[in-house]
Protein backbone atom coordinates (compact mmCIF):
# COMPACT_ATOMS: atom_id res chain seq x y z
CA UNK A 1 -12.66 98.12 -56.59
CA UNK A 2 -13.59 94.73 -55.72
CA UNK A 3 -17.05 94.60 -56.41
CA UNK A 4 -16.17 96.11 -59.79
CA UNK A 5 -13.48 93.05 -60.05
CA UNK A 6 -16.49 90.71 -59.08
CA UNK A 7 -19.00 92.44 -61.23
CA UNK A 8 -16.48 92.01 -64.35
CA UNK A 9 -15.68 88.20 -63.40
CA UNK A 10 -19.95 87.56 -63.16
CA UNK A 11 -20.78 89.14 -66.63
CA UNK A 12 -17.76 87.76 -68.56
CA UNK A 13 -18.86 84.17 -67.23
CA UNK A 14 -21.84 84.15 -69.68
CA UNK A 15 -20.11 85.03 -72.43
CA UNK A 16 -17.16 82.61 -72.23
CA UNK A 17 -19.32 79.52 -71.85
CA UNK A 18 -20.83 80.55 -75.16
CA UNK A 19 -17.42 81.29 -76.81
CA UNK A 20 -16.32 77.79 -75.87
CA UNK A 21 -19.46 75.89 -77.09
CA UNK A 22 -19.42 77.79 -80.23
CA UNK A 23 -15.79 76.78 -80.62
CA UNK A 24 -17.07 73.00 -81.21
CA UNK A 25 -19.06 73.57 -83.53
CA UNK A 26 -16.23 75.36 -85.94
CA UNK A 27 -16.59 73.95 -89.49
CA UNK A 28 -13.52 71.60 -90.57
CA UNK A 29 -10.84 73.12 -92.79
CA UNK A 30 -13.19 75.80 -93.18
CA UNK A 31 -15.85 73.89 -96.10
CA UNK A 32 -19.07 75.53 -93.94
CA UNK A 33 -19.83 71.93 -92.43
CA UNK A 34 -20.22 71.28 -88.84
CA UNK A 35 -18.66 67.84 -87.98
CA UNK A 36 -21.76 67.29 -85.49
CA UNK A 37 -23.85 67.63 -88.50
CA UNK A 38 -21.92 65.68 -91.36
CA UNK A 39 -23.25 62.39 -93.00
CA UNK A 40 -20.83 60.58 -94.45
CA UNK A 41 -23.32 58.26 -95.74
CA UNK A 42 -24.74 60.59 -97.96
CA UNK A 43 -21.61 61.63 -99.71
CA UNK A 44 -20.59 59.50 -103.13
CA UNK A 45 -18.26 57.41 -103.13
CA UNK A 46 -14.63 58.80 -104.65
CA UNK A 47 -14.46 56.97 -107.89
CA UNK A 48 -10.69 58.25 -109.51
CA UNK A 49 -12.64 57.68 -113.16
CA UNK A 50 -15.78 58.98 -114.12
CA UNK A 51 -16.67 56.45 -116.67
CA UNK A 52 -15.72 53.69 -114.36
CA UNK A 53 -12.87 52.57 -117.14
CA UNK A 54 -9.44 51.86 -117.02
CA UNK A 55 -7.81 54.65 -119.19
CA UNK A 56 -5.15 52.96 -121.40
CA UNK A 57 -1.17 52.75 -121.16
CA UNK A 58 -0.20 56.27 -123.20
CA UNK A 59 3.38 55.92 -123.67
CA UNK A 60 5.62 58.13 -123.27
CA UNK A 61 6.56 60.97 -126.17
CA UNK A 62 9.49 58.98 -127.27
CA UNK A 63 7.65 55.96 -127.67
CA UNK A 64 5.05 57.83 -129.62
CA UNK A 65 7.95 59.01 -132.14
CA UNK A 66 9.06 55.51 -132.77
CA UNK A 67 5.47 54.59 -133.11
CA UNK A 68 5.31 57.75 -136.13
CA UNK A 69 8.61 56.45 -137.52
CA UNK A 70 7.50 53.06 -137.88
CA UNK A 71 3.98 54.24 -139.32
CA UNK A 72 5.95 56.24 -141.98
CA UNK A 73 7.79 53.70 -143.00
CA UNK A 74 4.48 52.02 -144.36
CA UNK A 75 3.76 49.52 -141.30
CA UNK A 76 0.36 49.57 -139.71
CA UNK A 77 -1.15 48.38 -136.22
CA UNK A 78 2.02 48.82 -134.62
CA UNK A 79 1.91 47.49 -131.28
CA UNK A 80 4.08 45.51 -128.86
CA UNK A 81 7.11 48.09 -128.68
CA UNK A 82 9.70 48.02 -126.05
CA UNK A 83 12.97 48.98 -125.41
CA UNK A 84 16.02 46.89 -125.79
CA UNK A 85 19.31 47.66 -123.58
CA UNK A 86 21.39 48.81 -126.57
CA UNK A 87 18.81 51.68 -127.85
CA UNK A 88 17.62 50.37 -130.33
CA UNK A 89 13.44 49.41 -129.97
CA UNK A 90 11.27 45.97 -131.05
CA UNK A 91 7.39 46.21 -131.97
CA UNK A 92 5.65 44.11 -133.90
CA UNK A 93 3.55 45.72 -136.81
CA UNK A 94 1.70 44.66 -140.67
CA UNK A 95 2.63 45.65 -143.80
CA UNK A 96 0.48 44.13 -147.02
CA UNK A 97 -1.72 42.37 -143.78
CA UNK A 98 1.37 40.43 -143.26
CA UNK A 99 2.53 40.77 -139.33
CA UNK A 100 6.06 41.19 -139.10
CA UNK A 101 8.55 42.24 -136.59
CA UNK A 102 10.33 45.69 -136.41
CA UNK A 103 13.58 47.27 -135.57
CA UNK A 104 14.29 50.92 -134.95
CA UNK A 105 17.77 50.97 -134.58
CA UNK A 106 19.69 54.49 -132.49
CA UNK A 107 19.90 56.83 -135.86
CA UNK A 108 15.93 55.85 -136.32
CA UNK A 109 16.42 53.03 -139.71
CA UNK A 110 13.79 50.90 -139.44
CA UNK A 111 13.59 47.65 -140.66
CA UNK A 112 12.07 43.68 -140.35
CA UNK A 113 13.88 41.15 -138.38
């Protein structure tokens, strides 16, 4: 019974060695690449916009429907709009090519200051 103990112990020894210097070599996170064989210098570099441009403040979907208010009230090039504490919003804008300032008061009226 010992020998077969021993003779166990002497063949499993081969095959643990291997089993722990394959385990090294596991790929990160599982993306198939070994970290002994990664170059970071050949990866590109993490640019967040393609273009290399600053994408542009969007708003937010209320601002856009004062924006569309304003516009349909016959002002163009509306820009400049912000907020005031009482509700009611400021942007300056042209109508006739003449710039004027604008008022969108809390029921939507808009009008010049």
């Amino acid at each position: 019974m010992n020998r077969t103990l021993l003779a166990i112990a002497l063949l499993s020894t081969p095959s643990l060695l291997a089993a722990s210097a394959h385990a090294q070599s596991v790929p990160l996170a599982g993306n198939g690449v070994s970290p002994s064989t990664m170059q970071y210098g050949a990866m590109p570099s993490s640019n967040p916009d393609p273009k290399g441009t600053v994408a542009p403040f969007n708003g937010t979907a209320e601002q856009a429907i004062v924006k569309d208010e304003i516009r349909s009230a016959g002002y163009m090039a509306v820009n400049s709009l912000y907020r005031e504490s009482d509700g009611s919003w400021h942007a300056r804008a042209q109508k006739n090519n003449v710039d004027v300032a604008v008022v969108v008061d809390r029921s939507g009226h808009v009008s010049t200051q």
